[in-house]
Protein backbone atom coordinates (compact mmCIF):
# COMPACT_ATOMS: atom_id res chain seq x y z
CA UNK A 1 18.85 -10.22 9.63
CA UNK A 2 17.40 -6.76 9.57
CA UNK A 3 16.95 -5.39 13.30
CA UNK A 4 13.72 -4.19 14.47
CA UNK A 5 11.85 -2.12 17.11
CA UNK A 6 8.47 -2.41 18.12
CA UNK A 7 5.81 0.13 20.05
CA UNK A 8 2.33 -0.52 21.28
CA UNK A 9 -0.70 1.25 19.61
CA UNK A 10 -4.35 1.51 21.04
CA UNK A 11 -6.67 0.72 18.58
CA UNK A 12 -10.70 2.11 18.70
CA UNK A 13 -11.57 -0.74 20.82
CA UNK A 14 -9.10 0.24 23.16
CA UNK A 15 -7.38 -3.03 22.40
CA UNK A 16 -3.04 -2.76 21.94
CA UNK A 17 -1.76 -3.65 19.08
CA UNK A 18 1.98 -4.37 18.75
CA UNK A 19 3.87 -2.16 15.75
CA UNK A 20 7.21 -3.91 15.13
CA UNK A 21 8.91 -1.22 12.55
CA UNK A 22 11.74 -2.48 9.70
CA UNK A 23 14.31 0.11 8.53
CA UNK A 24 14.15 0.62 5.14
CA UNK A 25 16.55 0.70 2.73
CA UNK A 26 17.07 2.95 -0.01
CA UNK A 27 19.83 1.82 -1.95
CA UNK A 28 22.23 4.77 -3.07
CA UNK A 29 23.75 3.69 -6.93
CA UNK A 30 25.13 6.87 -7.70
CA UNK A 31 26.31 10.15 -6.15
CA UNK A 32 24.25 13.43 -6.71
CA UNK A 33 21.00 11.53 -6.74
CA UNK A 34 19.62 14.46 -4.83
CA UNK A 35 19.85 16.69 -7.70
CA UNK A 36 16.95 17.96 -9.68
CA UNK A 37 17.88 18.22 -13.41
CA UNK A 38 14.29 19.90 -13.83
CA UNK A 39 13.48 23.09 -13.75
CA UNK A 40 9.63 24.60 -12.96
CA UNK A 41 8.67 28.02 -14.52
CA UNK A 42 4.91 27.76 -13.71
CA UNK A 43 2.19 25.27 -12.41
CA UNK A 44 -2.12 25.39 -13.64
CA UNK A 45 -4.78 23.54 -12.25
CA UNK A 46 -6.58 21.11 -14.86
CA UNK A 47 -8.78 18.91 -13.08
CA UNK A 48 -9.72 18.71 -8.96
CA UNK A 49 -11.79 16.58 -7.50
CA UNK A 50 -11.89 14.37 -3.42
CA UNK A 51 -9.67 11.74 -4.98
CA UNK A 52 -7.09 13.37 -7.14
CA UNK A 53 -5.92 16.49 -8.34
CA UNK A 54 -4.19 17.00 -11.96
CA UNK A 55 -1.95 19.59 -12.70
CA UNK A 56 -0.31 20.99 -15.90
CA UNK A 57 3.58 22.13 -14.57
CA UNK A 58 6.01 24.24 -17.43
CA UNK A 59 9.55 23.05 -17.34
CA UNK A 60 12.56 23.38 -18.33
CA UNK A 61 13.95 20.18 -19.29
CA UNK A 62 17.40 18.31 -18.23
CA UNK A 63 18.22 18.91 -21.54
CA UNK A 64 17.59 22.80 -21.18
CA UNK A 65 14.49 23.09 -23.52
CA UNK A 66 11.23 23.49 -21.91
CA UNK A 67 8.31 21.59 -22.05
CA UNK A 68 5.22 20.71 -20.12
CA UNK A 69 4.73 18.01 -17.79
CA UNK A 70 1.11 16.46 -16.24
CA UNK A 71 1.42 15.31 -12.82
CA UNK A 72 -1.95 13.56 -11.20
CA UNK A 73 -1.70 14.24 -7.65
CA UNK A 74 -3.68 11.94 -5.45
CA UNK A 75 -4.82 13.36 -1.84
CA UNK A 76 -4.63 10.16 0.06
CA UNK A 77 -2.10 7.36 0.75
CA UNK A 78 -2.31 3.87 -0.54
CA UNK A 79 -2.47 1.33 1.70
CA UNK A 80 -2.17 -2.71 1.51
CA UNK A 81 -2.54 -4.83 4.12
CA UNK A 82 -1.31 -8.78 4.12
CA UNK A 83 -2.89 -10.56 6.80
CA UNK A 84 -1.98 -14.00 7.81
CA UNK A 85 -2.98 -16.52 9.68
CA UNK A 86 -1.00 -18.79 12.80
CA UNK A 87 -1.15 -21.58 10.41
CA UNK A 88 0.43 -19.33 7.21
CA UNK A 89 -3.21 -18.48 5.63
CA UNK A 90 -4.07 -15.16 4.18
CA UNK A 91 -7.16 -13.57 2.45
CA UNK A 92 -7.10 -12.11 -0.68
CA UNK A 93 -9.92 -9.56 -2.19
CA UNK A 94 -11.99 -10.25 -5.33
CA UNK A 95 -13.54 -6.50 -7.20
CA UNK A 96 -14.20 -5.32 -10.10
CA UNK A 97 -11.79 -2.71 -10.81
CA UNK A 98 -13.79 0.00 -13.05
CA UNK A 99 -10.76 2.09 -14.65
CA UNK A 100 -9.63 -1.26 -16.14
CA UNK A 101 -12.72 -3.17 -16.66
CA UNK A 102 -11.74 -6.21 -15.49
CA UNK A 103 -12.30 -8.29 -12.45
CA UNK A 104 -9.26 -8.40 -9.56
CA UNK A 105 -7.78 -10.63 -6.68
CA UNK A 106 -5.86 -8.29 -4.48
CA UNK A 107 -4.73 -8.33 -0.48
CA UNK A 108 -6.90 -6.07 1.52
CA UNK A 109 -6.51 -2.52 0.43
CA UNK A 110 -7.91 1.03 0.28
CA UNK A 111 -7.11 5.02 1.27
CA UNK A 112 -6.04 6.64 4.15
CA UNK A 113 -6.35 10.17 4.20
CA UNK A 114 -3.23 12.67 4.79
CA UNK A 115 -4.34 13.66 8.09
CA UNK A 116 -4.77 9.96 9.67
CA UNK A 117 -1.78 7.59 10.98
CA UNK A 118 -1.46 5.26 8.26
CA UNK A 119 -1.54 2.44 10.62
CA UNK A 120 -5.28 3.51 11.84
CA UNK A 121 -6.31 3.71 7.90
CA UNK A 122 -4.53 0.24 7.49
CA UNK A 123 -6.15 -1.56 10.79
CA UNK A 124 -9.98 0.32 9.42
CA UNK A 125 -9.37 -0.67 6.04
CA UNK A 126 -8.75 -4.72 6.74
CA UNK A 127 -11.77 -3.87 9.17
CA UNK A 128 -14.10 -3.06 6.72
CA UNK A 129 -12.89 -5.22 3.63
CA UNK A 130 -12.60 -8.43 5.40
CA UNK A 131 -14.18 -8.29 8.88
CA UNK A 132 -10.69 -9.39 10.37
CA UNK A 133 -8.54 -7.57 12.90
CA UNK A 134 -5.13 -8.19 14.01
CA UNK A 135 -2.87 -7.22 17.54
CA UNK A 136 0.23 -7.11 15.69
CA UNK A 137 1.73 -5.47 12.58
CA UNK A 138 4.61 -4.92 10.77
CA UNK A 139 5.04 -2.11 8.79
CA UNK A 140 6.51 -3.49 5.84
CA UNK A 141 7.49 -0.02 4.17
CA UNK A 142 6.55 2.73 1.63
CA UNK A 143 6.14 2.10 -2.28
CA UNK A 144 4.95 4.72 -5.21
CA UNK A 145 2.80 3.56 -7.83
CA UNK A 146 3.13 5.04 -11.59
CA UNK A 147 5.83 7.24 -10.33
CA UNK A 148 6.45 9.19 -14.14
CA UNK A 149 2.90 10.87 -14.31
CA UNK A 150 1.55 10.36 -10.09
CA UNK A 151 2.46 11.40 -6.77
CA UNK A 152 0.63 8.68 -5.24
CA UNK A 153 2.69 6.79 -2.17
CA UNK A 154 1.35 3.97 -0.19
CA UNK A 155 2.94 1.92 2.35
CA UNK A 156 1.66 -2.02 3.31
CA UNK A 157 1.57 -3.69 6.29
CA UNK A 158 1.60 -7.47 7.98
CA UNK A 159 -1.31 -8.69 9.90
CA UNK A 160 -1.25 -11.38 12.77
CA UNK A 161 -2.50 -12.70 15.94
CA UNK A 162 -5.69 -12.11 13.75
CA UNK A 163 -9.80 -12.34 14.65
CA UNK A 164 -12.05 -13.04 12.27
CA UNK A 165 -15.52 -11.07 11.82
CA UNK A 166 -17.61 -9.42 9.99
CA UNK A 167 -16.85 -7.42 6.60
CA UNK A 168 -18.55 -4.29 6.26
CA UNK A 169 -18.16 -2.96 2.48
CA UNK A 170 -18.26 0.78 1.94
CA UNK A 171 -21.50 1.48 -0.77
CA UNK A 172 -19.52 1.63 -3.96
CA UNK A 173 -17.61 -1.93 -3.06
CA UNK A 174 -19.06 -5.54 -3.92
CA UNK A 175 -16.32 -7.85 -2.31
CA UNK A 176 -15.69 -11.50 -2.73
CA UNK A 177 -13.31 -12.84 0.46
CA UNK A 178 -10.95 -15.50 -0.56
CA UNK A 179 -9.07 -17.62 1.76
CA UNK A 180 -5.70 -19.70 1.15
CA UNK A 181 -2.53 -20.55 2.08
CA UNK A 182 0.63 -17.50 1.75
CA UNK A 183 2.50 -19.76 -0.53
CA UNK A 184 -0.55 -20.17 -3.15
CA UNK A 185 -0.97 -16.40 -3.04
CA UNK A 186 2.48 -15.47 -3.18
CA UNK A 187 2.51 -17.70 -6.16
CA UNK A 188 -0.56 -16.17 -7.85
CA UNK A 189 1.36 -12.83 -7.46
CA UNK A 190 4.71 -14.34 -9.41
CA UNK A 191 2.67 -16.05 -12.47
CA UNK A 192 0.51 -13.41 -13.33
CA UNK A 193 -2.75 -13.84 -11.79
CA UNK A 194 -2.58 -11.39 -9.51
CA UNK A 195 -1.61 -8.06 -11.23
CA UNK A 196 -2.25 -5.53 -8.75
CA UNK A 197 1.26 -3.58 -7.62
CA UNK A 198 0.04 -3.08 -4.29
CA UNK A 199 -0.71 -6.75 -4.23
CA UNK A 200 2.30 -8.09 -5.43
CA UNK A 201 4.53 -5.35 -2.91
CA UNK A 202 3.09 -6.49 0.05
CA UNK A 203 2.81 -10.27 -0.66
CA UNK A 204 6.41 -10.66 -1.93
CA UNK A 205 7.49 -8.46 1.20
CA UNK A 206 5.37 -10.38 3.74
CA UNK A 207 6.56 -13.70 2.17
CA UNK A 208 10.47 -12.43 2.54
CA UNK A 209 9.83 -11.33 6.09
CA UNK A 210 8.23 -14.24 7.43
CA UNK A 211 11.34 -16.51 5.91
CA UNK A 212 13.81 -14.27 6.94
CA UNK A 213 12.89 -12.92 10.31
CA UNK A 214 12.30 -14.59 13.36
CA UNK A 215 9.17 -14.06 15.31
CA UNK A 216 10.16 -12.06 18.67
């Protein structure tokens, strides 16, 4: 059983929330992993805009010939959020997802910029999304998305001890709320129906915390 530790945040209605905190851990299958085999010459600027930034980088390959390299660099963090319920219920997110042109079911998710805690981006985000806030999180660890072209790094979190409210949608968002038990969504997640990697990170991670660790 992984050991934990566990500090109280304030949250903006001056209400604690308990942080319990898992060490991670990054497994280690090799020596040298440190080492870059790539080599940069030079770096341009292709494309900037609030969300992401693409750049153009010349390299020198691991195989010593150079070549170029695009790199999409996205200036906020990725954050998921599973929230469930005393009696093992959790809320997924119905949108249409534009860039795909299809319609989604995903856990509560969103942005948090650079300069913001990730937890107060992660406790805003369920906020707004779902109307629900919670007193006590686990931080359930980091994850990168389409690491061979992005920078992009996220981290998800458990919700409990939640309180149901209100959601209030940014402009650009039409939501559908679902409720349902863990085990349905954790299944949705394994046979395909969900296919959103944030998604399916934070549900199978919620699902092998809750069976594995206690409850302090």
């Amino acid at each position: 059983m992984p050991s934990q530790c566990t500090q109280k945040v304030r949250e903006k209605n001056h209400k604690v929330a308990l942080l319990v905190k898992i060490p991670y851990h990054i497994p280690m299958n090799k020596p040298n992993l440190s080492e870059n085999p790539w080599r940069t010459r030079g770096s341009r600027e292709i494309y900037v805009n609030p969300w992401i930034r693409v750049r153009e980088d010349y390299v020198v390959r691991a195989d010593g010939q150079d070549g170029i390299y695009g790199v999409v660099e996205f200036q906020s963090y990725a954050l998921g959020i599973v929230p469930v319920t005393d009696s093992g219920e959790t809320f997924l997110v119905g949108q249409w997802r534009y860039p795909l042109g299809l319609y989604s079911w995903e856990i509560p998710e969103g942005g948090g910029s650079l300069s913001v805690p990730l937890l107060d981006s992660a406790q805003r985000e369920l906020a707004e999304e779902t109307g629900i806030t919670a007193s006590r999180w686990t931080d359930l660890g980091p994850f990168h998305l389409s690491n061979s072209v992005t920078t992009e790094t996220g981290q998800v979190f458990l919700a409990q001890s939640l309180t149901l409210g209100d959601a209030q949608p940014e402009g650009d968002e039409v939501l559908r709320v679902r409720r349902l038990p863990l085990t349905e969504a954790y299944a949705m997640a394994l046979d395909g129906r969900i296919t959103d990697g944030v998604s399916i990170i934070g549900l199978a991670r919620a699902v092998h915390l809750l069976a594995n660790v206690a409850t302090p």
